[in-house]
Protein backbone atom coordinates (compact mmCIF):
# COMPACT_ATOMS: atom_id res chain seq x y z
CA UNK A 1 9.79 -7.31 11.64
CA UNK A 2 8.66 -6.30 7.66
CA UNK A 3 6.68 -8.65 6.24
CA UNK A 4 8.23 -8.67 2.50
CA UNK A 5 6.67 -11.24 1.07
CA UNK A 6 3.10 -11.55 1.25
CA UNK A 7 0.42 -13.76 -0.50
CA UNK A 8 -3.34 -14.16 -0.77
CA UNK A 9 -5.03 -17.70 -1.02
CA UNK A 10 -7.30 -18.52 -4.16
CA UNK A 11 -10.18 -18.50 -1.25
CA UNK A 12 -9.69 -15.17 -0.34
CA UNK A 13 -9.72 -13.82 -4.07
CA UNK A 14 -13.13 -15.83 -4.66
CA UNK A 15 -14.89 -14.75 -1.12
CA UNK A 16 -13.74 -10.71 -1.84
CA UNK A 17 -14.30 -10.24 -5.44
CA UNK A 18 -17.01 -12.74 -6.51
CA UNK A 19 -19.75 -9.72 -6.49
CA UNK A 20 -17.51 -7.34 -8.04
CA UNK A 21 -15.84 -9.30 -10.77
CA UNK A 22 -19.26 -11.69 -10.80
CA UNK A 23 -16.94 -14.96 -10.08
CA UNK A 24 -17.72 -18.44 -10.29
CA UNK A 25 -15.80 -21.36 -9.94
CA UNK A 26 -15.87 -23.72 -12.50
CA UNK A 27 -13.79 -26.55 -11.04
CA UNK A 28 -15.63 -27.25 -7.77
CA UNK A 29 -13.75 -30.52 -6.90
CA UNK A 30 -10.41 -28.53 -6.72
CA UNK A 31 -9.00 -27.03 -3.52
CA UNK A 32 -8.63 -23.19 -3.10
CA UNK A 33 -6.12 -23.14 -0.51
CA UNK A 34 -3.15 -22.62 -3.23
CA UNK A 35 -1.31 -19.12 -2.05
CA UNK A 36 -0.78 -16.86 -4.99
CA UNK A 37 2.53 -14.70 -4.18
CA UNK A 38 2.95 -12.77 -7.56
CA UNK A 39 0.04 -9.62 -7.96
CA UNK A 40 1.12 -9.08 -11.96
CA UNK A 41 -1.86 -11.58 -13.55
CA UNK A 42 -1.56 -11.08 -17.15
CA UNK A 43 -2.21 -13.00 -20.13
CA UNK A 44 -0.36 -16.76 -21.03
CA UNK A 45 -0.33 -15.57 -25.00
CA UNK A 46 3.04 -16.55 -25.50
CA UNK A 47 3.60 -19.98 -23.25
CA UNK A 48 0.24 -20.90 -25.29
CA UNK A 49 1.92 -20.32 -28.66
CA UNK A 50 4.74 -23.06 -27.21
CA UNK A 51 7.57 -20.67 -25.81
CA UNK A 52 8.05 -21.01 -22.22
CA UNK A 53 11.23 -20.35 -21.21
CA UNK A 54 10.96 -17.63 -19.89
CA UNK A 55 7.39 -18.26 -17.90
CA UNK A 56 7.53 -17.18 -14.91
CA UNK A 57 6.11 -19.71 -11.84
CA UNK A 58 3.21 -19.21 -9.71
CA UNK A 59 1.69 -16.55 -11.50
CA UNK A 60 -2.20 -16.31 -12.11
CA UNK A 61 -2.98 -16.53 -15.43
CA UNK A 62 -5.95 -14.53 -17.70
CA UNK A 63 -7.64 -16.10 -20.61
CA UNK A 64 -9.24 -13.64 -22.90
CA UNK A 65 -11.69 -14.23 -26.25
CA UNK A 66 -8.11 -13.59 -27.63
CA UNK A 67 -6.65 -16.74 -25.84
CA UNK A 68 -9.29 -18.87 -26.04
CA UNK A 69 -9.99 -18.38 -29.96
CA UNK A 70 -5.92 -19.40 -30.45
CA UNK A 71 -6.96 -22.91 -28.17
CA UNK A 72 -9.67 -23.23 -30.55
CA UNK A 73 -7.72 -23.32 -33.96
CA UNK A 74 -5.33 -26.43 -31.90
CA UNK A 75 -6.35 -29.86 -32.12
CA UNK A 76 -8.05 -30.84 -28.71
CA UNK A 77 -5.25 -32.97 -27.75
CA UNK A 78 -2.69 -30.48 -28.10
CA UNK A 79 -4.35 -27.32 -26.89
CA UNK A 80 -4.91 -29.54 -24.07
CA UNK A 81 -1.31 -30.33 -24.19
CA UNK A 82 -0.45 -26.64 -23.59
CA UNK A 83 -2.79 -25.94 -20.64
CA UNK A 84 -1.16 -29.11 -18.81
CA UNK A 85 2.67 -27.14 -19.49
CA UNK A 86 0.69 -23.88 -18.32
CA UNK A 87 -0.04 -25.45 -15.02
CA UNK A 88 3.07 -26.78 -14.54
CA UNK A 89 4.69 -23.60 -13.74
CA UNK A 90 2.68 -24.11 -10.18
CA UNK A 91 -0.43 -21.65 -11.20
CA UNK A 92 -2.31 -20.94 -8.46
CA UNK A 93 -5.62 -20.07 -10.86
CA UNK A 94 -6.54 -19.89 -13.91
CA UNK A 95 -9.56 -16.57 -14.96
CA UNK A 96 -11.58 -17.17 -17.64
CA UNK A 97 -12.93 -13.15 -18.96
CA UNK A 98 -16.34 -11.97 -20.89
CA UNK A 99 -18.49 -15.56 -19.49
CA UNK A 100 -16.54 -17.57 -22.13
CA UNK A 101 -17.52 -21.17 -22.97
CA UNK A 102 -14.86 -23.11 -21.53
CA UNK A 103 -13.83 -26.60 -23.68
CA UNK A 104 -13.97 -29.69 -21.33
CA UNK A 105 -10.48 -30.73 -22.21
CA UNK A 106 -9.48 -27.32 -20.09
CA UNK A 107 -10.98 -27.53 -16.69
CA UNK A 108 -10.14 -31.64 -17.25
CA UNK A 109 -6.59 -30.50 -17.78
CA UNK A 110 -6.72 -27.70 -15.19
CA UNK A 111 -7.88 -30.35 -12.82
CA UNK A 112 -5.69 -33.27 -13.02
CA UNK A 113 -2.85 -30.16 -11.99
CA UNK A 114 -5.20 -29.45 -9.53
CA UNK A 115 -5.01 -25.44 -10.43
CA UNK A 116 -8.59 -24.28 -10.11
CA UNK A 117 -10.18 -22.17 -12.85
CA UNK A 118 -13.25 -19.08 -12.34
CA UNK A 119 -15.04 -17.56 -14.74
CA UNK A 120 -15.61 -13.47 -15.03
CA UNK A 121 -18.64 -12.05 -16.39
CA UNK A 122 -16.58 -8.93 -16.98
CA UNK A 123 -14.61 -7.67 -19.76
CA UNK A 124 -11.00 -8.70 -20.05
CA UNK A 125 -9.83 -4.93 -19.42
CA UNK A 126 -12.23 -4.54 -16.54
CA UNK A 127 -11.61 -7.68 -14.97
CA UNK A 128 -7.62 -6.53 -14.94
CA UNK A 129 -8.56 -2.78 -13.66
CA UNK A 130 -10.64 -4.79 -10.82
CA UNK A 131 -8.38 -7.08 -9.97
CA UNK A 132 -4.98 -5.91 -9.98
CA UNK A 133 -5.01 -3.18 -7.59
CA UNK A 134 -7.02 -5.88 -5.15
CA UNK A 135 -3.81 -7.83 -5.37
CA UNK A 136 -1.09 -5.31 -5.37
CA UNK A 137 -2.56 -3.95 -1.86
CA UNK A 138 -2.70 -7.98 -0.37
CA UNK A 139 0.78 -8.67 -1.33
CA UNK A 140 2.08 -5.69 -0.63
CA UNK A 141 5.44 -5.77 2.00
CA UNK A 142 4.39 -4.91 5.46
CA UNK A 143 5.44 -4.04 8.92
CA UNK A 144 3.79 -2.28 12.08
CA UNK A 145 5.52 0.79 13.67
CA UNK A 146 5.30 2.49 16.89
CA UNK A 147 4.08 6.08 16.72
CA UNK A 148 0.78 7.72 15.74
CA UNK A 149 -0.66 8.92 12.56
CA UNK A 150 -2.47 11.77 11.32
CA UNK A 151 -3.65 13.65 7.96
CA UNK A 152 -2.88 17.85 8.41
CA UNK A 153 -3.75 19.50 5.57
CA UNK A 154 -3.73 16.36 3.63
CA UNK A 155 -0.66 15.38 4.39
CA UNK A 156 0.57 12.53 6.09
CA UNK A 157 2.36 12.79 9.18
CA UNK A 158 4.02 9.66 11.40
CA UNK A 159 4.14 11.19 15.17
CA UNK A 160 7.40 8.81 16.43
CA UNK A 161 9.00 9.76 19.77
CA UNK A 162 9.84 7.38 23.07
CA UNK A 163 6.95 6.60 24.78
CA UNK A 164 5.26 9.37 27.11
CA UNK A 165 7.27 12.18 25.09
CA UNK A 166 3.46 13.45 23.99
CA UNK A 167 2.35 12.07 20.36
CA UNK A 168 -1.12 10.90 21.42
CA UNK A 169 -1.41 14.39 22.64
CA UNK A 170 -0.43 16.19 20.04
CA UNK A 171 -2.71 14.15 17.69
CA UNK A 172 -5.76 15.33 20.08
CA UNK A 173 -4.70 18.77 19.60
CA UNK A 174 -4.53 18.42 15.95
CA UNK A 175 -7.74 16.17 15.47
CA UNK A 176 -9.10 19.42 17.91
CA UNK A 177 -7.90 22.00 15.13
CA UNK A 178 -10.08 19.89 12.68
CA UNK A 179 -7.23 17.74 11.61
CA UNK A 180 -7.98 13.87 11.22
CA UNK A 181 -6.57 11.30 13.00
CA UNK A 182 -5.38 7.78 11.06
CA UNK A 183 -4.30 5.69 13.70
CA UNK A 184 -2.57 5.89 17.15
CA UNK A 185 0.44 3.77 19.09
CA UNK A 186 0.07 1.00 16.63
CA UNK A 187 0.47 2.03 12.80
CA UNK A 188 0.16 -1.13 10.08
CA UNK A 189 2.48 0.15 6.83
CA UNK A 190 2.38 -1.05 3.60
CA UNK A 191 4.06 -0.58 0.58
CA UNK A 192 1.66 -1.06 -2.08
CA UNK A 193 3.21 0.25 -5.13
CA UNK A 194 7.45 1.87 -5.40
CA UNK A 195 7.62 4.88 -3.31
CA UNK A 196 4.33 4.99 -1.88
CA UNK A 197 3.59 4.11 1.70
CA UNK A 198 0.75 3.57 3.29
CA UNK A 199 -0.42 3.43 6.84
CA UNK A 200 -3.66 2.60 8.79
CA UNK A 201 -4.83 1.12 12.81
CA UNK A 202 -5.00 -2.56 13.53
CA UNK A 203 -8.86 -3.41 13.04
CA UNK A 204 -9.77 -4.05 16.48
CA UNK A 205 -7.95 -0.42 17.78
CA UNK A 206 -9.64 1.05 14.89
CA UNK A 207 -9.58 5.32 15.88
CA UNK A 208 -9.30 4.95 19.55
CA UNK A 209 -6.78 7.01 21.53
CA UNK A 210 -4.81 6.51 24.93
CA UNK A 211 -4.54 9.75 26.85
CA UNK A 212 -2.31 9.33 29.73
CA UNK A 213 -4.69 10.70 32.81
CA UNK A 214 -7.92 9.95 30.94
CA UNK A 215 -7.95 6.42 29.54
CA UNK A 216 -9.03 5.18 26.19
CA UNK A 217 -11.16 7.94 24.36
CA UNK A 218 -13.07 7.04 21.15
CA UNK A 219 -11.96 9.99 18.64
CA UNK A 220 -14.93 9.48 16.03
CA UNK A 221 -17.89 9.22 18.62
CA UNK A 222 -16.19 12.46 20.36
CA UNK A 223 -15.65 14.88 17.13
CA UNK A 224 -17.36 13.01 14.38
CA UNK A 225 -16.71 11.23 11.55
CA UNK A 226 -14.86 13.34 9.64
CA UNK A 227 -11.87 13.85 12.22
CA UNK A 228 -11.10 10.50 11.30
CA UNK A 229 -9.28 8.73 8.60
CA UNK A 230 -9.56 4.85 7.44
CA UNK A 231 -5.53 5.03 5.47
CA UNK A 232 -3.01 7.83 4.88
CA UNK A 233 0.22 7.79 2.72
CA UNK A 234 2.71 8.50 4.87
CA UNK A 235 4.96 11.78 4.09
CA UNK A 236 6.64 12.77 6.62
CA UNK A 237 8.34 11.14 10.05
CA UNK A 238 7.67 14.06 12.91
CA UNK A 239 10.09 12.58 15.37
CA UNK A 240 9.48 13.96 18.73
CA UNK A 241 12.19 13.98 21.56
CA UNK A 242 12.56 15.75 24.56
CA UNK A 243 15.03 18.76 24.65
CA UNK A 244 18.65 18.24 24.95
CA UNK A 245 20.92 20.98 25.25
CA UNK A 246 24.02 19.23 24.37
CA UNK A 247 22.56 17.99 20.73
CA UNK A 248 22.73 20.20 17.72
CA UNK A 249 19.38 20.25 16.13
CA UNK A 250 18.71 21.87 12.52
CA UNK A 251 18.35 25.12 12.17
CA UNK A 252 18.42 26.26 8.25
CA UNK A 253 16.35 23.31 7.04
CA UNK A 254 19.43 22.87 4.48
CA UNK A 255 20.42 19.41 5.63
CA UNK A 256 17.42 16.87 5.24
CA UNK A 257 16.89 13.82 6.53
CA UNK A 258 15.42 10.78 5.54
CA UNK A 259 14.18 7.38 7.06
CA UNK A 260 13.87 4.18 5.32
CA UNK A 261 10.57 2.15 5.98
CA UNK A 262 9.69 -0.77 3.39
CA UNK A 263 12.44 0.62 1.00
CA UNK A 264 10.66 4.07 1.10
CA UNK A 265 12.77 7.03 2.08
CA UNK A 266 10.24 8.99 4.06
CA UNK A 267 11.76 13.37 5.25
CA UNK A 268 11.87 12.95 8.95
CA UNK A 269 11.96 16.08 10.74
CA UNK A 270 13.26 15.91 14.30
CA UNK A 271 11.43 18.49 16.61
CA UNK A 272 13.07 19.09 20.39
CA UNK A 273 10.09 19.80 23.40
CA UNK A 274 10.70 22.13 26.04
CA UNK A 275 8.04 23.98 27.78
CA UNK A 276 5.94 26.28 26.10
CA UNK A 277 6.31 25.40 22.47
CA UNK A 278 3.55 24.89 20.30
CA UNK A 279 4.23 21.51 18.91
CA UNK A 280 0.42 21.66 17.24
CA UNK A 281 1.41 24.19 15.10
CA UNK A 282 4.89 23.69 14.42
CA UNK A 283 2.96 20.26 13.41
CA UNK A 284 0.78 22.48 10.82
CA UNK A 285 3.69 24.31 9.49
CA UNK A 286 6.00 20.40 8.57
CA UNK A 287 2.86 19.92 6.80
CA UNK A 288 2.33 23.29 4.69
CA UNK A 289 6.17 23.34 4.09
CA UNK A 290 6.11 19.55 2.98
CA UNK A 291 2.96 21.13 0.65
CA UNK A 292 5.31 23.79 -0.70
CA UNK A 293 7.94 21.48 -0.95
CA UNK A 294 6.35 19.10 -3.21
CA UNK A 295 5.24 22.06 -5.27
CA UNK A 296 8.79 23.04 -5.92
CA UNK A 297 9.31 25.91 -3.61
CA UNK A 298 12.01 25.30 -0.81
CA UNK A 299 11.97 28.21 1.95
CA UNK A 300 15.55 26.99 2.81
CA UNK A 301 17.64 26.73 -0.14
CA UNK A 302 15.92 30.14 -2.12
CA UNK A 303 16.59 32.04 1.70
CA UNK A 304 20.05 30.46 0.99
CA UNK A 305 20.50 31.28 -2.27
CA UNK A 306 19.34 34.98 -1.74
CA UNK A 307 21.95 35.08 0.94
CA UNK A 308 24.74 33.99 -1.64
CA UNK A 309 23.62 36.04 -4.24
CA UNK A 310 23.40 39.12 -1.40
CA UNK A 311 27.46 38.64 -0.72
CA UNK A 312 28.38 38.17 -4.20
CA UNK A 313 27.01 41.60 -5.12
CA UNK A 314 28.47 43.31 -1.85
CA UNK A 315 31.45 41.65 -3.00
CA UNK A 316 32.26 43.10 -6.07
């Protein structure tokens, strides 16, 4: 089932980015187990200047020289005052930027809510550019699908099919071609930003393959490093079935279809198997036409259009 909403614990944030955005926490006798849900962190300007109907609850908020310099023109009392109204919109953290001095009255305030505070050493712009994509890709929706991934020609391509129809194989063939494999039978998919899906393997599969016959093969000891890929956006659905004669399957290309994953609508092309065809490179060819596709040239609706304008002419 998707995973739609996500969150990230104030732990986590500390343990992965204290070396990058040179973190320290300033109120050790608070927990860190609070569970930020909300990746925009942005700055409290306005609920500090005393409007807050309209804050939003349990975001993580940024305090810049900015911020801190409009604290500093309040009496203690009542800038204190506004940090304990700040925290009550269930604030999982609270970043102080640029290794600011931070007044006692804050992190007692921040405390008695129990909303922990950590101080940057970076600038206020880096520390956003650091920390926001971080976030974005933690809470972004999830869900796992069946099928096997692979980059051709830098583009994306989910192998689906029913199990045993040949997607593993076809992978090896590509990966053989010196394509690079992303991750096989189990894909994790996320959508980390509108319109953008990505997918890579489960961290203990990592870019190991089942061949039915062989067993499990390791794909980067056997072709290197490079036939292998940590993530992939994911462009196309390749969906694999075995030949049916009684099914209509596309012939012009005119009529595309689409499948929804995470709110994405991913092309999915559905390719029949019967013996003989070269499913390897009618792999190659979904991606170069995907390529030209995206560059604004579709095969199928300018052969279509040359067709219409051919019995137009021989018309009149």
């Amino acid at each position: 089932m998707p995973n739609l909403v996500r969150s990230v614990s104030v732990q986590r944030i500390l343990d992965t980015k204290r070396e990058s955005l040179s973190l320290e926490l300033l109120t050790p006798g608070v927990p860190l187990d609070q569970m930020a849900t909300d990746p925009d962190v942005a700055s409290p300007g306005v609920a500090l200047a005393g409007f807050t109907d309209r804050t939003p609850s349990g975001r993580m908020w940024v305090f810049g020289e900015t911020e801190l310099q409009f604290l500093a023109t309040l009496d203690d009392s009542e800038a204190e005052e506004r940090i304990r109204t700040l925290c009550g919109f269930e604030a999982p953290a609270l970043f102080i930027t640029k290794g600011q001095d931070v007044p006692q009255y804050f992190l007692d305030a921040a405390t008695a809510a129990a909303v922990p505070v950590l101080r940057s050493a970076r600038s206020t712009k880096d520390f956003y550019q650091r920390l926001k994509p971080f976030l974005e890709n933690e809470m972004a929706p999830t869900t796992t699908l069946h099928g096997s991934l692979a980059d051709v020609y830098g583009v994306g391509l989910l192998f689906v099919g029913d199990s045993g129809v040949g997607k593993s194989e076809c992978v090896l063939d590509l990966v053989e071609r010196g394509h690079r494999l992303v991750a096989d039978d189990l894909v994790l998919a996320s959508r980390p930003l509108h319109g953008v899906l990505m997918g890579r393997g489960h961290e203990l599969q990592k870019h190991h393959m089942e061949i039915r016959g062989i067993g499990i093969i390791d794909v980067s000891a056997l072709f290197g490093v490079r036939a292998i890929r940590q993530q992939k956006r994911i462009e196309v659905v390749v969906n694999l079935q075995m030949w049916d004669a009684d099914r209509d399957y596309a012939r012009t290309g005119l009529e595309e279809e689409f499948q929804d994953i995470l709110g994405v609508e991913i092309p999915k092309v559905t390719v029949p198997l019967n013996p003989g065809k070269n499913i390897t490179v009618i792999s190659e060819v979904v991606a170069m036409n995907h390529l030209l596709k995206y560059s604004g040239v579709n095969s199928a609706q300018a052969f279509d259009q040359k067709l219409r304008d051919y019995l137009e002419q021989d018309h009149e």
